[in-house]
C-alpha atoms as a PDB file:
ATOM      1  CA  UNK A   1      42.254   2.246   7.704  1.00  0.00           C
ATOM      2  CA  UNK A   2      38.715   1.566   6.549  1.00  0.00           C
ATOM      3  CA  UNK A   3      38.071  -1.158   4.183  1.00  0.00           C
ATOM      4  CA  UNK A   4      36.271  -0.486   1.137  1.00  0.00           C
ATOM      5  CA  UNK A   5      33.784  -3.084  -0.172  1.00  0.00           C
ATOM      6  CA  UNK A   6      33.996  -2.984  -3.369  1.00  0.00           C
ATOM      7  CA  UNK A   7      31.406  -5.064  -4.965  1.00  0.00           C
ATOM      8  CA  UNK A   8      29.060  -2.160  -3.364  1.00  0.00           C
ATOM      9  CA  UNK A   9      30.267   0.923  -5.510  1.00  0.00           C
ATOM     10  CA  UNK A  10      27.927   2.271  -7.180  1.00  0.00           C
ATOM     11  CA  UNK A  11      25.197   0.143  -6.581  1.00  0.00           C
ATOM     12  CA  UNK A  12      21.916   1.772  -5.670  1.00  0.00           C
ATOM     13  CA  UNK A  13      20.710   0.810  -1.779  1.00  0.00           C
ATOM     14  CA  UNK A  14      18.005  -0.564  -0.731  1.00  0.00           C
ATOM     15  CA  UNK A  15      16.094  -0.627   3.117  1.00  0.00           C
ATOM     16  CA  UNK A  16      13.932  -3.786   3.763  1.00  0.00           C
ATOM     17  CA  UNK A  17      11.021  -2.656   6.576  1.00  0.00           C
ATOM     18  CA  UNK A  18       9.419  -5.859   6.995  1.00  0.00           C
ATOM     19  CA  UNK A  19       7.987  -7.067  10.557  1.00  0.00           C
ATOM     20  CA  UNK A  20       7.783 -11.114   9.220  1.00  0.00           C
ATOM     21  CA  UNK A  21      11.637 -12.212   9.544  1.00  0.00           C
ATOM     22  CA  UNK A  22      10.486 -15.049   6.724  1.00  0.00           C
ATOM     23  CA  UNK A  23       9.297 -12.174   4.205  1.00  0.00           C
ATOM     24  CA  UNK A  24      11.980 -10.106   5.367  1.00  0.00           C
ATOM     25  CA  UNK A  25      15.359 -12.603   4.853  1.00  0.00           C
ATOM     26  CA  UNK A  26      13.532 -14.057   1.604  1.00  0.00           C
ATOM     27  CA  UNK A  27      13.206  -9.848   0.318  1.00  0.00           C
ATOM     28  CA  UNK A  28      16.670  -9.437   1.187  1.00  0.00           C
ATOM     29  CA  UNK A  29      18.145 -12.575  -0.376  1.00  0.00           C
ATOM     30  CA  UNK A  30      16.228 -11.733  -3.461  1.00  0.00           C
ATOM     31  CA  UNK A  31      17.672  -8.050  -4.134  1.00  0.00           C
ATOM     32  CA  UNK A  32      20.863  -9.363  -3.100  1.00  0.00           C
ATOM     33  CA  UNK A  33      20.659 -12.378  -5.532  1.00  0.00           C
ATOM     34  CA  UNK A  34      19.943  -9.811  -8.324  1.00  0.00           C
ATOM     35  CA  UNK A  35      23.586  -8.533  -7.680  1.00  0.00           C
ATOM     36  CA  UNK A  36      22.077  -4.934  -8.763  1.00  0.00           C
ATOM     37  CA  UNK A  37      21.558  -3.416  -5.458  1.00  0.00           C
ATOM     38  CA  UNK A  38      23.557  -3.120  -2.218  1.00  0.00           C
ATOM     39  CA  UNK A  39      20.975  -3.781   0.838  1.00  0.00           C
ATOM     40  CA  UNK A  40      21.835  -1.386   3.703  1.00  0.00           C
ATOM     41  CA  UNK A  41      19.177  -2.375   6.518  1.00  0.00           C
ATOM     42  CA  UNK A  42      16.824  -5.078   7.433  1.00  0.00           C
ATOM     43  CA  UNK A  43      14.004  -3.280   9.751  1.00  0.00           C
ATOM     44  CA  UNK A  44      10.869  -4.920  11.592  1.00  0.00           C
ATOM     45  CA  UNK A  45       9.289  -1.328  12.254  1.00  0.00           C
ATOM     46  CA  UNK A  46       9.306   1.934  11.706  1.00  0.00           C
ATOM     47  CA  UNK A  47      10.798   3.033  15.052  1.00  0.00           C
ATOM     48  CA  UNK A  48      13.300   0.740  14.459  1.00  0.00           C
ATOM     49  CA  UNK A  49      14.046   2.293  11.224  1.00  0.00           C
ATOM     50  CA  UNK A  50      14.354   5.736  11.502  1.00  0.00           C
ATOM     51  CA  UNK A  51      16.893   5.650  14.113  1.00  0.00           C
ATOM     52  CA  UNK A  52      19.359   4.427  11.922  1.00  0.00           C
ATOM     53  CA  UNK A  53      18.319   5.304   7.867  1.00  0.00           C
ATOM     54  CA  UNK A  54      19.384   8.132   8.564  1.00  0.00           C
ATOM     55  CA  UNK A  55      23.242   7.351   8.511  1.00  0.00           C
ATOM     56  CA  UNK A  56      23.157   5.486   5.784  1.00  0.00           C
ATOM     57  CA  UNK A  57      20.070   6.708   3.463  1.00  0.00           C
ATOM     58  CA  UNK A  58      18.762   4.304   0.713  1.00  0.00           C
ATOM     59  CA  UNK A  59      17.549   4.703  -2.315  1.00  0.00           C
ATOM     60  CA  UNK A  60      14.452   2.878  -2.364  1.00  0.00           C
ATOM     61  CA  UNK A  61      12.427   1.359   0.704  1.00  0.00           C
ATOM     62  CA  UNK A  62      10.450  -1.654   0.977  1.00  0.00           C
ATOM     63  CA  UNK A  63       7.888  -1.071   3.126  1.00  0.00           C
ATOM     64  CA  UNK A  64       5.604  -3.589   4.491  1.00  0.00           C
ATOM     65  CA  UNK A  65       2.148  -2.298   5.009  1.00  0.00           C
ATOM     66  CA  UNK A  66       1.153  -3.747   8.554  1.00  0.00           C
ATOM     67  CA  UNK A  67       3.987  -2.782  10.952  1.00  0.00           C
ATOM     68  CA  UNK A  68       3.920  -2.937  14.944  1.00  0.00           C
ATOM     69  CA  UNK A  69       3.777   0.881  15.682  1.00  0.00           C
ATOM     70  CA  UNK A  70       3.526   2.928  12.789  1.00  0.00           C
ATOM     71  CA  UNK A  71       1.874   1.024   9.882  1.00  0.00           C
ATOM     72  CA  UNK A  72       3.524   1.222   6.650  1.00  0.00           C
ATOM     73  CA  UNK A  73       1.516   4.501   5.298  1.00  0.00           C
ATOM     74  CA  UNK A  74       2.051   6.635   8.473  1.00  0.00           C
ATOM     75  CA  UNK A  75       5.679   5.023   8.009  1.00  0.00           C
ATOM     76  CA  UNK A  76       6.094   6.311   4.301  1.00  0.00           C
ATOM     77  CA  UNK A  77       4.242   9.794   4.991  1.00  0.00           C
ATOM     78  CA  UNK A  78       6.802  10.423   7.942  1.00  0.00           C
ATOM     79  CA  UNK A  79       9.855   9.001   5.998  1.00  0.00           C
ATOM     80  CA  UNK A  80       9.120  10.957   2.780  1.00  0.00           C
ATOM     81  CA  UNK A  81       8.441  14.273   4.737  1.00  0.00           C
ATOM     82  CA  UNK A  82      11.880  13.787   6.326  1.00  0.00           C
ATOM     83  CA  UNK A  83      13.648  12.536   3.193  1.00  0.00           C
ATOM     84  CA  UNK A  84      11.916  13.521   0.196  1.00  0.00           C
ATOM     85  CA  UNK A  85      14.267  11.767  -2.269  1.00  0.00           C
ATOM     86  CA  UNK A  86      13.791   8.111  -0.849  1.00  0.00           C
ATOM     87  CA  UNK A  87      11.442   6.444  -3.150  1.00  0.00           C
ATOM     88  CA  UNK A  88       9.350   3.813  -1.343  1.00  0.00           C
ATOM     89  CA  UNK A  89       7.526   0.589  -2.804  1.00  0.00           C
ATOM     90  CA  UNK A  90       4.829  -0.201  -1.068  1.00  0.00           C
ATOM     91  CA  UNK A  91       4.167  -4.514  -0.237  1.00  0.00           C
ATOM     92  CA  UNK A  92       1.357  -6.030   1.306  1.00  0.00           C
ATOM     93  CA  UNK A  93      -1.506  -8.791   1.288  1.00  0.00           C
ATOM     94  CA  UNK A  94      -4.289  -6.586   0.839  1.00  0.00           C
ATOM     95  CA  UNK A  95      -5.533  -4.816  -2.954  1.00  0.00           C
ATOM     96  CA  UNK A  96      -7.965  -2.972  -0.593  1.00  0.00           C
ATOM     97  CA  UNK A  97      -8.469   0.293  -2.653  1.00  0.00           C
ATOM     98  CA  UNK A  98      -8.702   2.875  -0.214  1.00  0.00           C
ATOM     99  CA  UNK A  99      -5.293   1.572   2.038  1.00  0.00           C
ATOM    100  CA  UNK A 100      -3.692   1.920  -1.585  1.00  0.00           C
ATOM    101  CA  UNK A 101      -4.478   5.279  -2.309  1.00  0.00           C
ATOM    102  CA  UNK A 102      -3.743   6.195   1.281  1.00  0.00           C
ATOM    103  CA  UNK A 103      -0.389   4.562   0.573  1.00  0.00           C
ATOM    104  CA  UNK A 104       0.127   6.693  -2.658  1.00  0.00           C
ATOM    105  CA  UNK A 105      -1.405   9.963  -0.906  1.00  0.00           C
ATOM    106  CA  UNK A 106       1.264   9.416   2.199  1.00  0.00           C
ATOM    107  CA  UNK A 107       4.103   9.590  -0.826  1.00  0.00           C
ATOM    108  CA  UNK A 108       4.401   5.753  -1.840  1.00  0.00           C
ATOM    109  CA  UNK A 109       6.005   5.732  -5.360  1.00  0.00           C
ATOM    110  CA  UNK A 110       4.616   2.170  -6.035  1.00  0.00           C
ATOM    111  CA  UNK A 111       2.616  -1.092  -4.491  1.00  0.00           C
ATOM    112  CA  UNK A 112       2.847  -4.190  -4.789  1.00  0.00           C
ATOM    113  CA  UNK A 113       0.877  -7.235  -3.856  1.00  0.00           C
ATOM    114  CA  UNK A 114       2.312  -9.958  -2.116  1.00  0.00           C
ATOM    115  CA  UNK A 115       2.152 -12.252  -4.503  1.00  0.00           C
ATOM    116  CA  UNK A 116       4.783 -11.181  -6.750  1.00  0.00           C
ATOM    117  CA  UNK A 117       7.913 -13.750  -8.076  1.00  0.00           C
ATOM    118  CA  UNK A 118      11.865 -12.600  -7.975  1.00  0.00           C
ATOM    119  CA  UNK A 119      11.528 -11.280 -11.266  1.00  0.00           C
ATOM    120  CA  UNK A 120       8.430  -8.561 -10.781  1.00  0.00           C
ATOM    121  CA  UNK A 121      10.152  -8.016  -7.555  1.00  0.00           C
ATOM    122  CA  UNK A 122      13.838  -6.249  -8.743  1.00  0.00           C
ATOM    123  CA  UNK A 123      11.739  -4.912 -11.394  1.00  0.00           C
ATOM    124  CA  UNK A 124       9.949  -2.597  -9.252  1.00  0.00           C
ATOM    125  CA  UNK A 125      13.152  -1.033  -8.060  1.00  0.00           C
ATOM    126  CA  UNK A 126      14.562  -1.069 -11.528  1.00  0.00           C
ATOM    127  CA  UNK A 127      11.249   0.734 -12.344  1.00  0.00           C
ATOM    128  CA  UNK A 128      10.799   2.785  -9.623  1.00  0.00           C
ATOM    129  CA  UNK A 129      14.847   4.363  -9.836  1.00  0.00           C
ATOM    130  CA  UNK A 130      13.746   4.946 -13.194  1.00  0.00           C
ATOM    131  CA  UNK A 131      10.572   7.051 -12.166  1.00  0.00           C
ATOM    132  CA  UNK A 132       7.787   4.873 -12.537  1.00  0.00           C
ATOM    133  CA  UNK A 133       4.940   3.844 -10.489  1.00  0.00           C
ATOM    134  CA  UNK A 134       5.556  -0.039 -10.205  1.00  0.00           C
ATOM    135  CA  UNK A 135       2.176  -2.195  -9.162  1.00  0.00           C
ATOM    136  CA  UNK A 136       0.787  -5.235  -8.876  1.00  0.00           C
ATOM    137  CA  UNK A 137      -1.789  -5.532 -11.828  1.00  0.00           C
ATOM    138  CA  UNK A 138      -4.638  -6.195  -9.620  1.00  0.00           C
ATOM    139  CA  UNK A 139      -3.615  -2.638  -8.151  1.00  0.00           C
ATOM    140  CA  UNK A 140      -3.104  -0.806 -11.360  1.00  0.00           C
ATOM    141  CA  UNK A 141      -6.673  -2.053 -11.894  1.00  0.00           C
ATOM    142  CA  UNK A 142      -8.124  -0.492  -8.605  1.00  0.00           C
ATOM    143  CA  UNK A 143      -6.182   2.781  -9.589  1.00  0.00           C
ATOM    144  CA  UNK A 144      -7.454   3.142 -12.790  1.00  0.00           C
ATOM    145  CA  UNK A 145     -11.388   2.315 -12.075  1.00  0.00           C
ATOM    146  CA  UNK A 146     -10.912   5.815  -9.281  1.00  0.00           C
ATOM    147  CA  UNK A 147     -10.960   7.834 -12.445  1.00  0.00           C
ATOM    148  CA  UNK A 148     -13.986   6.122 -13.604  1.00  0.00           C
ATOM    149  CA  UNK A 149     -15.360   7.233 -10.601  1.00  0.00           C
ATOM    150  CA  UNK A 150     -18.686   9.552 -11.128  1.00  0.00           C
ATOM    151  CA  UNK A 151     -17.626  12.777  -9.577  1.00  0.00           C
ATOM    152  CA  UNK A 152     -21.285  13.943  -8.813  1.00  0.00           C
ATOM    153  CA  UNK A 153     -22.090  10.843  -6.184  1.00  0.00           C
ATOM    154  CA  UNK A 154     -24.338  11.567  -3.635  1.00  0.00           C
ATOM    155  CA  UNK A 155     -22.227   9.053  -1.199  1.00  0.00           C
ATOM    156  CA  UNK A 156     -19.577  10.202   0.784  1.00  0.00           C
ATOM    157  CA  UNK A 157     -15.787   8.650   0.188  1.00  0.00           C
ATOM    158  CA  UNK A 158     -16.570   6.472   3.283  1.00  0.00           C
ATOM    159  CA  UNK A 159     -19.890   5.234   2.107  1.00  0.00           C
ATOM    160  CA  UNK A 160     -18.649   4.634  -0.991  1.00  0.00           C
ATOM    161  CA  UNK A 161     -15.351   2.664   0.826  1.00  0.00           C
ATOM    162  CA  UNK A 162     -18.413   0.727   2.377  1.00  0.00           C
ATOM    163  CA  UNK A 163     -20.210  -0.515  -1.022  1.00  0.00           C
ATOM    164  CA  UNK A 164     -17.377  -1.271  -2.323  1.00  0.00           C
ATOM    165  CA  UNK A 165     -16.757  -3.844   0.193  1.00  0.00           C
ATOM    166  CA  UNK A 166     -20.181  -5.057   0.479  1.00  0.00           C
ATOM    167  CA  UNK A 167     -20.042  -5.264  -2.999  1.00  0.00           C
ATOM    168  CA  UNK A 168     -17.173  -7.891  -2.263  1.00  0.00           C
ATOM    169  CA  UNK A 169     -19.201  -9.987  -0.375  1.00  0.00           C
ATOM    170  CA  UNK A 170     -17.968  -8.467   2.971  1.00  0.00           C
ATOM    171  CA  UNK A 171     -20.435  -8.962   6.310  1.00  0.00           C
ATOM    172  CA  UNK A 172     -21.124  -5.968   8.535  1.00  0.00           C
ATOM    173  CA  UNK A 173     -18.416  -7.159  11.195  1.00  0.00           C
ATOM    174  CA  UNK A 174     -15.528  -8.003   8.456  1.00  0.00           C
ATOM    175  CA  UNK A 175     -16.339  -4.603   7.504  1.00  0.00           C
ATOM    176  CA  UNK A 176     -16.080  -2.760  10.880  1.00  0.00           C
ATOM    177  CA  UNK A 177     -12.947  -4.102  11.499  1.00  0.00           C
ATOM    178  CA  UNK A 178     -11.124  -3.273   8.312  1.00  0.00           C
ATOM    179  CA  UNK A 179     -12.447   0.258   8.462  1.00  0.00           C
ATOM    180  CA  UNK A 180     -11.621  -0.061  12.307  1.00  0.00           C
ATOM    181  CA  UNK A 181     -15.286   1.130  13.128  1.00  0.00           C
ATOM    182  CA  UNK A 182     -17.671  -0.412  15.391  1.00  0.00           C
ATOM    183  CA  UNK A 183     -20.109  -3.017  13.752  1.00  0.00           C
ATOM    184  CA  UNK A 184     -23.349  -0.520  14.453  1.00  0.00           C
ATOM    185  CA  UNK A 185     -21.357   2.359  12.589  1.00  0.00           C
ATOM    186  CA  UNK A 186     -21.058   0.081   9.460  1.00  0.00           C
ATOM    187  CA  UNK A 187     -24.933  -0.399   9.750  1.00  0.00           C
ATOM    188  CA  UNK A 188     -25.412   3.569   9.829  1.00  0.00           C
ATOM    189  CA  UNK A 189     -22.860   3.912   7.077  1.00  0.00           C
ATOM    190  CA  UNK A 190     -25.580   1.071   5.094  1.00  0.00           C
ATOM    191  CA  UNK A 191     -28.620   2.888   6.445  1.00  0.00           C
ATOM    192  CA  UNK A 192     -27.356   6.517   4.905  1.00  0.00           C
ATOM    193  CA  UNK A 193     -26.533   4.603   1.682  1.00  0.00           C
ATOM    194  CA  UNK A 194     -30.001   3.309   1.240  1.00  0.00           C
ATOM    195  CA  UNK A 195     -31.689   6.559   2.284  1.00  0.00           C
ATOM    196  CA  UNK A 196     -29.181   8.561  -0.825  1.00  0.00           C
ATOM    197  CA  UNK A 197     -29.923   5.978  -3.532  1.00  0.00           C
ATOM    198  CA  UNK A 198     -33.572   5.409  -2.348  1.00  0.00           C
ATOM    199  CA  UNK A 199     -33.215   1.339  -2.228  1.00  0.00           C
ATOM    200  CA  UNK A 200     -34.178  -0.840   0.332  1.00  0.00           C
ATOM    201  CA  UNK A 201     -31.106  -3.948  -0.451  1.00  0.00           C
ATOM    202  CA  UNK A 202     -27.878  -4.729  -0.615  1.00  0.00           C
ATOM    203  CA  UNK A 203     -28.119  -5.777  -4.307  1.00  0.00           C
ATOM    204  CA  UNK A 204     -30.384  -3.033  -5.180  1.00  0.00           C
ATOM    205  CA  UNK A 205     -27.479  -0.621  -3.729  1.00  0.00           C
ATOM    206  CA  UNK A 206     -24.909  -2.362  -5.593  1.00  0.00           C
ATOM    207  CA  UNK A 207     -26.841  -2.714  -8.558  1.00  0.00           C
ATOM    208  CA  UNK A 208     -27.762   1.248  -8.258  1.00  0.00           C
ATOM    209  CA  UNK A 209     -23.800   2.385  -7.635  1.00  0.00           C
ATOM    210  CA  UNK A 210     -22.358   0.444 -10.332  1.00  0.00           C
ATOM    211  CA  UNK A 211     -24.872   1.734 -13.107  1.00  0.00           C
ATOM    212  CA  UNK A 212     -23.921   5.094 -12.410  1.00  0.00           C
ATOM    213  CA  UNK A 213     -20.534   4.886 -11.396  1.00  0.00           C
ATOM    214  CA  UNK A 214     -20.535   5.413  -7.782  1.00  0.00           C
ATOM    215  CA  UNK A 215     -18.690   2.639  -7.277  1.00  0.00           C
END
């Protein structure tokens, strides 16, 4: 006969998909610490994951955002198309605003930066169970300045990705290799930008984009 754990009943379950086994033990002891939620499966991929969710779905995922394998947003698009009713919080390092709308886009239901205390932490799942959007307030910023956005740029979304960054300071090489382009295309990407706003500098770019909103 099957034992029953009782202190589990009822509780909502929650999947950790975490690739750092430090990050990954401290997430778990946290939501099991809260005594609210009933952790089902420690994951450090993807692949890993999939093959065994299944039997025992969750509730809400944790999903880190850089995985071996599938990263965390082709991870959360593939998850949600499969199971629809899993909602998945989004955790990583990086308030990089394009990797969190791509995260949202792929089905993430919230996104948090790594930064966050035990507190913030179970109240992302108590918010996202409750159908909110929980984030980091750094990313709720990002989110909100997308619809400030001038629609009628003449940049593309990847020259305007570009800015952005150089706007933070970013070189031509840091850029490449977040964007995972080669360090010439970034210097296109900078050459097209000048040509559409008709500048010939970085600062009169940035200057330019954030006066009217491109940016």
């Amino acid at each position: 006969m099957n034992k029953v754990n009782l202190s589990s009943l009822g509780k909502k379950k929650v999947a950790i998909i975490e690739d750092n086994k430090e990050l990954r033990d401290g997430f778990d002891f946290i939501v099991k610490s809260s005594n609210k939620y009933n952790v089902t499966g420690l994951y450090d991929s993807y692949e890993d994951a999939i093959q065994k969710i299944s039997k025992n779905l969750p509730d809400v995922i944790l999903m880190d955002i850089e995985l071996p394998g599938k990263n965390g947003v082709e991870a959360t698009a593939l998850i949600k198309e499969k199971f629809s009713q899993v909602e998945i919080v989004v955790i990583s390092v990086h308030d990089d605003n394009n990797l969190i709308l791509e995260a949202f886009k792929a089905g993430a239901s919230g996104y948090l930066i790594k930064d966050f205390n035990y507190v913030e932490l179970i109240q992302a799942i108590d918010d996202v169970l409750s159908g909110g959007s929980p984030m980091s307030s750094s990313v709720a910023r990002l989110v909100v300045d997308q619809f400030h956005v001038n629609v009628n740029s003449p940049l593309s979304h990847r020259e305007i990705q570009v800015l952005q960054m150089i706007s933070r300071g970013m070189t031509y090489s840091q850029i490449a290799e977040d964007l995972n382009i080669s360090k010439e295309t970034s210097k296109v990407h900078i050459r097209n930008i000048y040509k559409k706003l008709q500048v010939n500098s970085k600062s009169e770019a940035i200057a330019l984009a954030q006066k009217e909103r491109f940016i």
